[in-house]
C-alpha atoms as a PDB file:
ATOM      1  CA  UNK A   1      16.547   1.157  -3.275  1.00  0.00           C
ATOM      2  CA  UNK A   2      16.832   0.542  -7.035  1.00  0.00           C
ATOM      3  CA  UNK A   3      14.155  -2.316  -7.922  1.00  0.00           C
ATOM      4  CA  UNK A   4      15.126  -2.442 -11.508  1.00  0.00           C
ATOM      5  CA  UNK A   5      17.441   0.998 -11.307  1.00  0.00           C
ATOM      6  CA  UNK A   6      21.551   1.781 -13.149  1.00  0.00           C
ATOM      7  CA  UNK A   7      21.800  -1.037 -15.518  1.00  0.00           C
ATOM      8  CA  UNK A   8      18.521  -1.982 -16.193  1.00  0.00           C
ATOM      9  CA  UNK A   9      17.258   0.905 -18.319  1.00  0.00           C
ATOM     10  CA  UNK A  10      20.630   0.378 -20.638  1.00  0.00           C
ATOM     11  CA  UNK A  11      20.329  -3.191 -20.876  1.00  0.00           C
ATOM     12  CA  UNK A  12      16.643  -2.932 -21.857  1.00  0.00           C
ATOM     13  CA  UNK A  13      17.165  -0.312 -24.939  1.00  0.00           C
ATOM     14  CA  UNK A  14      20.189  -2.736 -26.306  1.00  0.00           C
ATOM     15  CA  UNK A  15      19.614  -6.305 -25.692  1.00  0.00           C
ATOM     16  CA  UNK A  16      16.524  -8.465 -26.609  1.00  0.00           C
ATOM     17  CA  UNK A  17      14.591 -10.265 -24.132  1.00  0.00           C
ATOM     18  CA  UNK A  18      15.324 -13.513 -26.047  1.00  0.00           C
ATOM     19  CA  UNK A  19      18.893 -12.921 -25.245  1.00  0.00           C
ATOM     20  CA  UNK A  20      18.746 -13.162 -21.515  1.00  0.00           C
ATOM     21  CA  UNK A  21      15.411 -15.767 -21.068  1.00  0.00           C
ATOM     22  CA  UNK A  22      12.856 -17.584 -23.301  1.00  0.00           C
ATOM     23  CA  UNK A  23       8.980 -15.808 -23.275  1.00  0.00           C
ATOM     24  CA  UNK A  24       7.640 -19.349 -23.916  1.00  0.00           C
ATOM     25  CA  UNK A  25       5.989 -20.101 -21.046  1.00  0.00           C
ATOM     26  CA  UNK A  26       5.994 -24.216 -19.635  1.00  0.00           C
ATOM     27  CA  UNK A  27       2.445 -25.198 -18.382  1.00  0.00           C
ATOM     28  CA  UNK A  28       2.665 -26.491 -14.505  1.00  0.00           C
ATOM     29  CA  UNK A  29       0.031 -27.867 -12.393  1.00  0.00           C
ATOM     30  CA  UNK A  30       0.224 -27.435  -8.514  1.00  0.00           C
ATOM     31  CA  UNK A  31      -0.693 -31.316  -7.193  1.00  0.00           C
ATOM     32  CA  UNK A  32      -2.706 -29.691  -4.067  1.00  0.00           C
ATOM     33  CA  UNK A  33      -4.564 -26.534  -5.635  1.00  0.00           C
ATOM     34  CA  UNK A  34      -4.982 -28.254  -9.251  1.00  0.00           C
ATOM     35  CA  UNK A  35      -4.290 -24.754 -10.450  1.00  0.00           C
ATOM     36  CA  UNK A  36      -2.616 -24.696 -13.862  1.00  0.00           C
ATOM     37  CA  UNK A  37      -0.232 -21.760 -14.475  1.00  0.00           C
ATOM     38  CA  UNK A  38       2.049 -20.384 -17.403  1.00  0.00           C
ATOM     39  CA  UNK A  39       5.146 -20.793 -15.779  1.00  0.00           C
ATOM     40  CA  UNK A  40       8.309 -18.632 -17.198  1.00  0.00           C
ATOM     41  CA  UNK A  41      11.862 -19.420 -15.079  1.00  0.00           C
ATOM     42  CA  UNK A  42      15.358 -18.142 -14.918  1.00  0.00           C
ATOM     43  CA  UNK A  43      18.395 -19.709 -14.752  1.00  0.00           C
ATOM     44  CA  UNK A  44      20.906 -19.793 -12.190  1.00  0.00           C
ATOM     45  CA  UNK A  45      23.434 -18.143 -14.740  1.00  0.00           C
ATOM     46  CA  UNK A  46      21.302 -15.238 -14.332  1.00  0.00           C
ATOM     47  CA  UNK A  47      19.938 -15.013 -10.793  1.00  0.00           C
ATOM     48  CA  UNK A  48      21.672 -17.527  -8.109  1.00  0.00           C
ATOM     49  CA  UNK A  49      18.957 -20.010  -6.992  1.00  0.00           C
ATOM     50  CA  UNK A  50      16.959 -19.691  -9.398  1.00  0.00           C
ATOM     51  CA  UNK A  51      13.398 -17.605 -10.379  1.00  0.00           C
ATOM     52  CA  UNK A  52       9.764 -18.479 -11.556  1.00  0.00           C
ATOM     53  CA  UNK A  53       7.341 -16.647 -12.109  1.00  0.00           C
ATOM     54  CA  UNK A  54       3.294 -18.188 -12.892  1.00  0.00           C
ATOM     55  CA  UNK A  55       0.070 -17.162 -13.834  1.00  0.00           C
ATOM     56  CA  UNK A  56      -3.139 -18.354 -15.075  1.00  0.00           C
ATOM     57  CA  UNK A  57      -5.893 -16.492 -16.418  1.00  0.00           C
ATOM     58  CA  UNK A  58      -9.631 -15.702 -16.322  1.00  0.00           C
ATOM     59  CA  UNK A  59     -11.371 -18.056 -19.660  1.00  0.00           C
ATOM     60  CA  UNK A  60     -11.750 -15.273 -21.906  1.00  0.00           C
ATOM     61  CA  UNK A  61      -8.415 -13.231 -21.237  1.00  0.00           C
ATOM     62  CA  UNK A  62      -7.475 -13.695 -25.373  1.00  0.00           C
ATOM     63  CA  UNK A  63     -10.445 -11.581 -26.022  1.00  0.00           C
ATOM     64  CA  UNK A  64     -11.256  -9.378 -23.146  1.00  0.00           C
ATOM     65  CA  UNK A  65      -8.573  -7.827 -21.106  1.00  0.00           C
ATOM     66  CA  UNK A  66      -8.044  -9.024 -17.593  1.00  0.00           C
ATOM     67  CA  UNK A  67      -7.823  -7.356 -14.947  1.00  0.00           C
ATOM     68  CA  UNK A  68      -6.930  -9.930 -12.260  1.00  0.00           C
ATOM     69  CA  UNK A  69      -4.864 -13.104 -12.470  1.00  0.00           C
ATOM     70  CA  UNK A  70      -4.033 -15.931  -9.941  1.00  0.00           C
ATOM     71  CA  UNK A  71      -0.301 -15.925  -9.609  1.00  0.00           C
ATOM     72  CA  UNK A  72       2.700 -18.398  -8.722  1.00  0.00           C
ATOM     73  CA  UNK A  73       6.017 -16.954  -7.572  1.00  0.00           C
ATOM     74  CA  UNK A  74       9.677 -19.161  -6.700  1.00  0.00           C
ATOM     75  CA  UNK A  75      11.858 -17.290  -5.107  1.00  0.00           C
ATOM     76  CA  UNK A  76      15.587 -18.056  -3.992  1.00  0.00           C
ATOM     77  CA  UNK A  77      17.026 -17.325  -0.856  1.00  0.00           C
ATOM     78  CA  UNK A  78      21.047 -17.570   0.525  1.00  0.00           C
ATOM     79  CA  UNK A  79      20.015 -19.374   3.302  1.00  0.00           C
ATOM     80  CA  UNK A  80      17.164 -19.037   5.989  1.00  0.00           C
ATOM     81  CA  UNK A  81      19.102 -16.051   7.667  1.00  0.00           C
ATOM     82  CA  UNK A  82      19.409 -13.774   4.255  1.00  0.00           C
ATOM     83  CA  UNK A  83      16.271 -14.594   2.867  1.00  0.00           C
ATOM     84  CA  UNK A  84      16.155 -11.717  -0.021  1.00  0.00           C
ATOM     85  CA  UNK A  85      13.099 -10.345  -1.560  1.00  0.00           C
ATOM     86  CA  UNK A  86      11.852 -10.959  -5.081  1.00  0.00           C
ATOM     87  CA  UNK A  87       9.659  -8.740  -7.131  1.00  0.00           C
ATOM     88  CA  UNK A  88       7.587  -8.837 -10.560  1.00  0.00           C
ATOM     89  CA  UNK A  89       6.672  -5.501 -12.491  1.00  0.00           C
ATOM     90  CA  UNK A  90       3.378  -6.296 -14.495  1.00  0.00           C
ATOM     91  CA  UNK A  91       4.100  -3.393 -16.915  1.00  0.00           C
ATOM     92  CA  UNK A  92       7.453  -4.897 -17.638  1.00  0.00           C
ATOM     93  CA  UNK A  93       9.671  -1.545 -16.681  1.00  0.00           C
ATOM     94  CA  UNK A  94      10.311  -0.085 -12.992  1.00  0.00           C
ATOM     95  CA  UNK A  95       8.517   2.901 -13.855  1.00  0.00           C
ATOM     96  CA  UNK A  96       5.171   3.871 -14.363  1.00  0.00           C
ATOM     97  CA  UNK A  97       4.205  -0.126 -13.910  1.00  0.00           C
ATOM     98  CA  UNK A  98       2.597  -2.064 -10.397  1.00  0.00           C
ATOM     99  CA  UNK A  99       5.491  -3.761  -8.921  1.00  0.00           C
ATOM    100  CA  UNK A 100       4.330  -6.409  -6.673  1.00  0.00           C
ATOM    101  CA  UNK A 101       7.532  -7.594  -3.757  1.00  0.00           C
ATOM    102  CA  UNK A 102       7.189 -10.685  -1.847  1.00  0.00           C
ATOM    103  CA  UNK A 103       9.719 -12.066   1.141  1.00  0.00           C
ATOM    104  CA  UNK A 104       9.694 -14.483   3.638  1.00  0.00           C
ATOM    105  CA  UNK A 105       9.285 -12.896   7.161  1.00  0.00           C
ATOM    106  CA  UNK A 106       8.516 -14.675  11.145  1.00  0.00           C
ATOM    107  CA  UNK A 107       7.197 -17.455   8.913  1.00  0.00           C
ATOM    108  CA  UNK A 108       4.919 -15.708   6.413  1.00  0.00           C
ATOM    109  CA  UNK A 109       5.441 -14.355   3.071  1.00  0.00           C
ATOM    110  CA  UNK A 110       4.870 -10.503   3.156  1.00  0.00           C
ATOM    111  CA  UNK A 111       3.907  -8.578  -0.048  1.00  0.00           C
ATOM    112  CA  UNK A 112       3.887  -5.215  -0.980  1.00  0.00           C
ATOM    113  CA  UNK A 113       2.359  -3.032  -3.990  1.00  0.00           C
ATOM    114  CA  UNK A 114       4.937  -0.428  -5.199  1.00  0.00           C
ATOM    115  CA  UNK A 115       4.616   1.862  -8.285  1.00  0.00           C
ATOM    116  CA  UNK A 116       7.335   5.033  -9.273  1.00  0.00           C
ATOM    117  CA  UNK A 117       7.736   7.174 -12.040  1.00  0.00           C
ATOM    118  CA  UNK A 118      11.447   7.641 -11.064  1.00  0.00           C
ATOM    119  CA  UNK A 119      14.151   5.191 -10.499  1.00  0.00           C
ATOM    120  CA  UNK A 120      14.477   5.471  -6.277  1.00  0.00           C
ATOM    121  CA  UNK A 121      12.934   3.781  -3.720  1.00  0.00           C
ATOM    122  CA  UNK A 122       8.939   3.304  -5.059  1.00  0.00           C
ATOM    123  CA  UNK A 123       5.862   4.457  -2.886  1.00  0.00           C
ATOM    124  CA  UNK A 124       2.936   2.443  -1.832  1.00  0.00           C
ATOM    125  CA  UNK A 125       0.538   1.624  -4.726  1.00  0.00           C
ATOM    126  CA  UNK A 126      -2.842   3.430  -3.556  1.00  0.00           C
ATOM    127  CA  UNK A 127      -4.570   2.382  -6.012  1.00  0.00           C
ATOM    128  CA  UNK A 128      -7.574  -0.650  -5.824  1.00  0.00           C
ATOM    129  CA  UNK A 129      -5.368  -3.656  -6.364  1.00  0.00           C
ATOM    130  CA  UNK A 130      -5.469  -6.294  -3.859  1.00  0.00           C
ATOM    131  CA  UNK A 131      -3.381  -9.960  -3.305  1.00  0.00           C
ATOM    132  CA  UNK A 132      -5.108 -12.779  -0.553  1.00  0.00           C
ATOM    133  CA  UNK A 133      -2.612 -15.930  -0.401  1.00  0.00           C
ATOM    134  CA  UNK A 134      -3.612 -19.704  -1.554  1.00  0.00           C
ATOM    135  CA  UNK A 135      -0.659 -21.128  -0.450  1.00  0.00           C
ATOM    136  CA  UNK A 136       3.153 -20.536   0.654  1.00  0.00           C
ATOM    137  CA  UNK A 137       6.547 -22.492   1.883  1.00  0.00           C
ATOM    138  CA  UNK A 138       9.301 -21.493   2.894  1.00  0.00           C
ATOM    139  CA  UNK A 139      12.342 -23.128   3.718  1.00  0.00           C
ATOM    140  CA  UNK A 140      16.309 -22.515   3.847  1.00  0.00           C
ATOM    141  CA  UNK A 141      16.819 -21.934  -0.104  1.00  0.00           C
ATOM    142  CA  UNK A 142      13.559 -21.170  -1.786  1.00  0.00           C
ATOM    143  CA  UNK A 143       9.758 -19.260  -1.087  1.00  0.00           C
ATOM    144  CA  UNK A 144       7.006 -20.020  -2.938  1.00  0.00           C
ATOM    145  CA  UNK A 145       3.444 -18.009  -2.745  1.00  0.00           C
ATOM    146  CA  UNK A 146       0.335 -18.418  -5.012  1.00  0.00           C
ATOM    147  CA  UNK A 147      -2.071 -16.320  -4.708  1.00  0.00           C
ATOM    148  CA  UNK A 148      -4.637 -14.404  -6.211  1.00  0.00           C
ATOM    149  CA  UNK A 149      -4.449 -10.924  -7.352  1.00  0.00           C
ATOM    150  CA  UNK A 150      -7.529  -8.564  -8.271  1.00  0.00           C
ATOM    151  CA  UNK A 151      -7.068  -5.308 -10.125  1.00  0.00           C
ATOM    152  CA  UNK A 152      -3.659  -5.886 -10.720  1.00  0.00           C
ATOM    153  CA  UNK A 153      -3.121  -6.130 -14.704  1.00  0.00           C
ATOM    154  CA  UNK A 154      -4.581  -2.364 -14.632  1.00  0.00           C
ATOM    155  CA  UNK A 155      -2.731   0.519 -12.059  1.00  0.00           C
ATOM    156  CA  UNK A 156      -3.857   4.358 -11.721  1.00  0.00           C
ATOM    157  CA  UNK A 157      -1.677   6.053  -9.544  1.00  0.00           C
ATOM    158  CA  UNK A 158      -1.478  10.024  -9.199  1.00  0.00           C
ATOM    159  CA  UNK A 159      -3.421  10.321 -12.770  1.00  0.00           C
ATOM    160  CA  UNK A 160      -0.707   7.449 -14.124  1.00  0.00           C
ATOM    161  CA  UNK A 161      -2.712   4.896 -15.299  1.00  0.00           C
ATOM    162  CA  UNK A 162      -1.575   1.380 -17.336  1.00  0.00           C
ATOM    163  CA  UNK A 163      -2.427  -2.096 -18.010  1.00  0.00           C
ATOM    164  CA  UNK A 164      -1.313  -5.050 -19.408  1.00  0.00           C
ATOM    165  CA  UNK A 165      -3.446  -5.808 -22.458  1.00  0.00           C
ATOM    166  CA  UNK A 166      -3.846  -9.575 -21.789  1.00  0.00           C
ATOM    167  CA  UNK A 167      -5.982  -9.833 -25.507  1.00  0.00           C
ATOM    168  CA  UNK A 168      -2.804  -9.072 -27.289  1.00  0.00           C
ATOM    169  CA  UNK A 169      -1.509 -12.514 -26.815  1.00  0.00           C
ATOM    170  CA  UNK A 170       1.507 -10.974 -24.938  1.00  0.00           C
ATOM    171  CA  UNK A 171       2.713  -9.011 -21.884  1.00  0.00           C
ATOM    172  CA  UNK A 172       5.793  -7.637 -21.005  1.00  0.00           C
ATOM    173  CA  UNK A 173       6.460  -8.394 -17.372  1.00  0.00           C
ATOM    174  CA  UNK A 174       9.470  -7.653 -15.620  1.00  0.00           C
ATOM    175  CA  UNK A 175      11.550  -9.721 -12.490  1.00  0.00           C
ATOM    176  CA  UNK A 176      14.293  -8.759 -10.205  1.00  0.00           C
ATOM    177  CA  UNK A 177      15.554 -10.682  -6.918  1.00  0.00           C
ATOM    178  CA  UNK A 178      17.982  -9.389  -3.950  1.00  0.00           C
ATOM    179  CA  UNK A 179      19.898 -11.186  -1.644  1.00  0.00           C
ATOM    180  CA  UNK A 180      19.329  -8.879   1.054  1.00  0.00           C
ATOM    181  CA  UNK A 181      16.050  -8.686   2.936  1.00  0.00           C
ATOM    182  CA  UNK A 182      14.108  -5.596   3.304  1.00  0.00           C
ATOM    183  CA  UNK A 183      14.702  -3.132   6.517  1.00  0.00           C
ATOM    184  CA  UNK A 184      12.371  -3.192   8.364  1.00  0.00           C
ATOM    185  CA  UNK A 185      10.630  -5.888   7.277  1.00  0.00           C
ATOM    186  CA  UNK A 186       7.709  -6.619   9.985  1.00  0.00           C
ATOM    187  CA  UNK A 187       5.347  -3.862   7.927  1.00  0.00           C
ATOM    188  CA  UNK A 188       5.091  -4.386   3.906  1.00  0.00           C
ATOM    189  CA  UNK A 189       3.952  -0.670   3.633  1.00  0.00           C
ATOM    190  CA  UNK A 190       7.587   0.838   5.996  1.00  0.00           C
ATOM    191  CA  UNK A 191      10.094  -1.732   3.939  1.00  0.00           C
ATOM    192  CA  UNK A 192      13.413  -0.038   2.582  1.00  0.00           C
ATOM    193  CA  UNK A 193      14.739  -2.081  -0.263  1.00  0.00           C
ATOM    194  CA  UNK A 194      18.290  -2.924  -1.358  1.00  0.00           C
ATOM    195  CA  UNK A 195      19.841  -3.128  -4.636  1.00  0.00           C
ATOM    196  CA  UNK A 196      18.427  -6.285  -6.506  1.00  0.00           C
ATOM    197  CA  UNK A 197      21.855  -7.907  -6.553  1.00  0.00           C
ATOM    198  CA  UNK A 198      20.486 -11.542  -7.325  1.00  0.00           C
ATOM    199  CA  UNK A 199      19.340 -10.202 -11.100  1.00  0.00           C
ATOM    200  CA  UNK A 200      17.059  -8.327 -13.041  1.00  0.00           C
ATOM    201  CA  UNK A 201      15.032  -8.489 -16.755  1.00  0.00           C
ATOM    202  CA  UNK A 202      12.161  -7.972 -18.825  1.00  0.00           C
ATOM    203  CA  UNK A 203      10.537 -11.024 -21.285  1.00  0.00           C
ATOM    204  CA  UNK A 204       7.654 -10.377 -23.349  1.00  0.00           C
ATOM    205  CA  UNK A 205       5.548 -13.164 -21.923  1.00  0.00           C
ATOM    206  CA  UNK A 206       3.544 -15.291 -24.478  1.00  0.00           C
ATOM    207  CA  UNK A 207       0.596 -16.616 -22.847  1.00  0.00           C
ATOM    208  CA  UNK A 208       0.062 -19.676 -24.763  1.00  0.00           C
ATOM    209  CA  UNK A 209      -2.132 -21.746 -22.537  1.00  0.00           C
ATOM    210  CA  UNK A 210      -2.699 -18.836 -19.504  1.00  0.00           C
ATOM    211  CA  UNK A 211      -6.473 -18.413 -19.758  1.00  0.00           C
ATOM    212  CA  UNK A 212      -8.505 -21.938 -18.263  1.00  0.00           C
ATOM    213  CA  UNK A 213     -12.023 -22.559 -18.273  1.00  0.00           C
ATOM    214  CA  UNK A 214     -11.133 -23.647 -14.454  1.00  0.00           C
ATOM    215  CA  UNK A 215     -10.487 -20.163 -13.443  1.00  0.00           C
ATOM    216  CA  UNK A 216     -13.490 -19.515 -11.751  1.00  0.00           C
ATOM    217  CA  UNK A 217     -13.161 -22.339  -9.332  1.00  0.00           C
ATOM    218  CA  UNK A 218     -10.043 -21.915  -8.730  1.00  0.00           C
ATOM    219  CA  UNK A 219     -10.823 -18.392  -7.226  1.00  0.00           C
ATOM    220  CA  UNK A 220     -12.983 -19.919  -5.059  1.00  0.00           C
ATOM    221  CA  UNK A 221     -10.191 -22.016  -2.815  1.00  0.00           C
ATOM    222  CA  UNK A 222      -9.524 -20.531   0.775  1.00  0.00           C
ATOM    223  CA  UNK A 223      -7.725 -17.479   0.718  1.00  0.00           C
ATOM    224  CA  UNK A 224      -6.199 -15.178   3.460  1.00  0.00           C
ATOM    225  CA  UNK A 225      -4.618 -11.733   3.599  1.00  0.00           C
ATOM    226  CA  UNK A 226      -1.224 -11.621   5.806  1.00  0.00           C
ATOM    227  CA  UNK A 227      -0.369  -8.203   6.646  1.00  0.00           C
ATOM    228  CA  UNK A 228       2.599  -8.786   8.567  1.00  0.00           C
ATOM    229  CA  UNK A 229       3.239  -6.449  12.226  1.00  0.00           C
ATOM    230  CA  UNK A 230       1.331  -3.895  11.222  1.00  0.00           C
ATOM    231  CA  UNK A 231      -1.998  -5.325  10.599  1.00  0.00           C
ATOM    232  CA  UNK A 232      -4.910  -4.193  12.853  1.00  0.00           C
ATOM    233  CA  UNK A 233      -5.909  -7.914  13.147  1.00  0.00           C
ATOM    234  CA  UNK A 234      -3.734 -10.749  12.567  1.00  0.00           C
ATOM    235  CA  UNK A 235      -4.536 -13.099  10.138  1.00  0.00           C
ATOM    236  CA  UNK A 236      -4.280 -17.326  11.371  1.00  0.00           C
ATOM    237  CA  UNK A 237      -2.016 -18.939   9.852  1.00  0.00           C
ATOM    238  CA  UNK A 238      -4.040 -21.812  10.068  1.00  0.00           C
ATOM    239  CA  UNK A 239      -6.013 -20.663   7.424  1.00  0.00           C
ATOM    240  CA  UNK A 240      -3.505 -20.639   4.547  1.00  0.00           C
ATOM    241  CA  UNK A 241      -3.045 -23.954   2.567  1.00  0.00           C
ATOM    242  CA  UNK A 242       0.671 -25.420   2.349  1.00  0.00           C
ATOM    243  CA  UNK A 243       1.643 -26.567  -0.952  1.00  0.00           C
ATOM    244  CA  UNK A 244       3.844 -29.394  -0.277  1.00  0.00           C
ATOM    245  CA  UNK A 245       4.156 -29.631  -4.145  1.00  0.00           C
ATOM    246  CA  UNK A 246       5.717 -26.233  -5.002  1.00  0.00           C
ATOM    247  CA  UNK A 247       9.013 -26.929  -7.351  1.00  0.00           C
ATOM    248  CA  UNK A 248      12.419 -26.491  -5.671  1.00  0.00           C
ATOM    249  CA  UNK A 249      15.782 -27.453  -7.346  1.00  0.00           C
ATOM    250  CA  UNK A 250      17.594 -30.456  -6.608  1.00  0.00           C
ATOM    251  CA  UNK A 251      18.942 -31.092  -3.181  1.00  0.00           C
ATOM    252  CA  UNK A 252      21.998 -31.851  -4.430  1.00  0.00           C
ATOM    253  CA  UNK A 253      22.720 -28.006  -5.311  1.00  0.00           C
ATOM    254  CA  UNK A 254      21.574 -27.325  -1.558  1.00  0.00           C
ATOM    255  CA  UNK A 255      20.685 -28.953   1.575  1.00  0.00           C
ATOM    256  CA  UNK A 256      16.982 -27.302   2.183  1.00  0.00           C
ATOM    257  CA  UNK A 257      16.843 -26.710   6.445  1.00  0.00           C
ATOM    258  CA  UNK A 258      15.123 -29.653   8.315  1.00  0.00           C
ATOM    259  CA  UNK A 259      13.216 -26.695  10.857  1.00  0.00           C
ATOM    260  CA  UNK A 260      11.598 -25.248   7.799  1.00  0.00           C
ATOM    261  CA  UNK A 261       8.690 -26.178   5.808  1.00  0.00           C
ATOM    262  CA  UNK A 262      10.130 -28.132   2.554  1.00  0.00           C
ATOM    263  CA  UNK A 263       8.388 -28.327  -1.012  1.00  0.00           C
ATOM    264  CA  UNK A 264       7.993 -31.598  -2.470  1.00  0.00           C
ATOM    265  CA  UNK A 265      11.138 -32.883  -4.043  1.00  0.00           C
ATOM    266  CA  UNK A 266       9.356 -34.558  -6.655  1.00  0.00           C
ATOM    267  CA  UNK A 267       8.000 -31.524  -8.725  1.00  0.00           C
ATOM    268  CA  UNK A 268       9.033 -30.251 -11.759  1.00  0.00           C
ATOM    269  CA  UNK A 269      11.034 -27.410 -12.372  1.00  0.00           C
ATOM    270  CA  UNK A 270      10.133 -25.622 -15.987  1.00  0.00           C
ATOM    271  CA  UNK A 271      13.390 -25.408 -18.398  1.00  0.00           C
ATOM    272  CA  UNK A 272      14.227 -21.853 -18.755  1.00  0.00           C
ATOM    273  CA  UNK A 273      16.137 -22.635 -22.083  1.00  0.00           C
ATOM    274  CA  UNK A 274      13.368 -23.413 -24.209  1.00  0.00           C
ATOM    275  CA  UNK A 275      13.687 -21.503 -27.869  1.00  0.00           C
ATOM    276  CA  UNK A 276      10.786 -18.694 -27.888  1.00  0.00           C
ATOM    277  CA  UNK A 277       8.650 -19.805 -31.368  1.00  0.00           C
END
């Protein structure tokens, strides 16, 4: 595997961020959390189906680093068959940053914590940082997960520590999606990943409106940790909240599977093209 491997690290010395996606982030509010998230998207020119990646941030984030955030990720998918994986590196870079993978799998969205120093296949993270789902969907072109992630905007691994220095105003985060799904996917922790074929980039992330007075509350929602096969002790599914108002593109592009769990039609989608200020 090659999360953000061959091209990336020559595109990233020579070409801005600006050049390939804005870092002015479009505000969206899921209707059945109330959660308010920094959105950033990219457009099909650069990764078929679409990408978006959310977060929104503990009150005081401008002044005090954060270490956790609660996050939003839109995913693509070919169809329901080849559903893909997607990934976000919260250091920006593949290396020597916590990658976080998600992909749809028997119904539930299945994570996984990855850091390298290298470009090949990462290891597990073993480090502290920990993800329990608010809500996911799934259907034939598009995943959606938010969730909430503790100890994730700072990584030690193997005496390799980082963070993302949330104060600054800015992060550099980093996105990549595949069409092919993982090997064996059933475990998060035993995946082999492909080639992200479906796009790759970095954005310095302005995070204009990221840090709400709400956040608090909203870590309080109901929350569950899926594990996938090779949990000790499965987690219900009944306990994770559907989000019938995640943001999919227009039907028209695609005709979303009728056996699948569809988001609401009627949600907006954040403009990737909007000029960075």
């Amino acid at each position: 595997m090659r999360f953000f491997a061959h091209a990336f690290t020559a595109i990233a010395a020579i070409v801005p961020f600006s050049m390939a996606q804005s870092g002015t982030p479009v505000a969206y509010t899921d209707k059945d959390t109330g959660i308010t998230f920094d959105t950033w998207t990219v457009s099909e020119s650069l990764s078929k189906g679409g990408y978006t990646f959310g977060l929104a941030l503990p009150s005081d984030a401008l002044t005090t680093d954060a270490t956790e955030f609660i996050g939003y990720l839109l995913c693509s998918s070919t169809n329901a068959t080849f559903t893909g994986w997607c990934g976000v590196s919260l250091g920006g870079t593949m290396t020597d940053s916590l990658l976080l993978l998600a992909y749809p799998n028997g119904g539930d969205i299945l994570t996984s914590f990855r850091y390298t120093t290298e470009y090949h296949q990462p290891d597990v993270y073993t480090g502290n940082a920990k993800l329990t789902q608010i809500s996911s969907t799934i259907n034939a072109t598009h995943y959606s997960l938010i969730f909430r992630c503790s100890n994730c905007l700072q990584w030690n691994q193997g005496g390799k520590s980082g963070n993302a220095t949330t104060s600054a105003g800015v992060v550099n985060l980093g996105w990549a999606q595949s069409f092919a799904a993982p090997g064996s996917p059933g475990c998060p922790s035993d995946i082999s990943l492909h080639y992200h074929d479906n796009g790759h980039n970095i954005w310095a992330a302005t995070l204009k409106n990221a840090p709400n007075k709400s956040y608090d509350d909203w870590t309080k929602l109901p929350q569950t940790t899926v594990k996938g096969s090779c949990s000790t002790k499965a987690v219900p599914s009944s306990t994770r909240v559907p989000s019938s108002s995640t943001r999919v593109p227009s039907s028209s592009t695609r005709v979303p599977s009728s056996s699948t769990r569809v988001p609401s039609s009627s949600t907006r989608v954040p403009v990737s093209t909007t000029t960075p200020k």
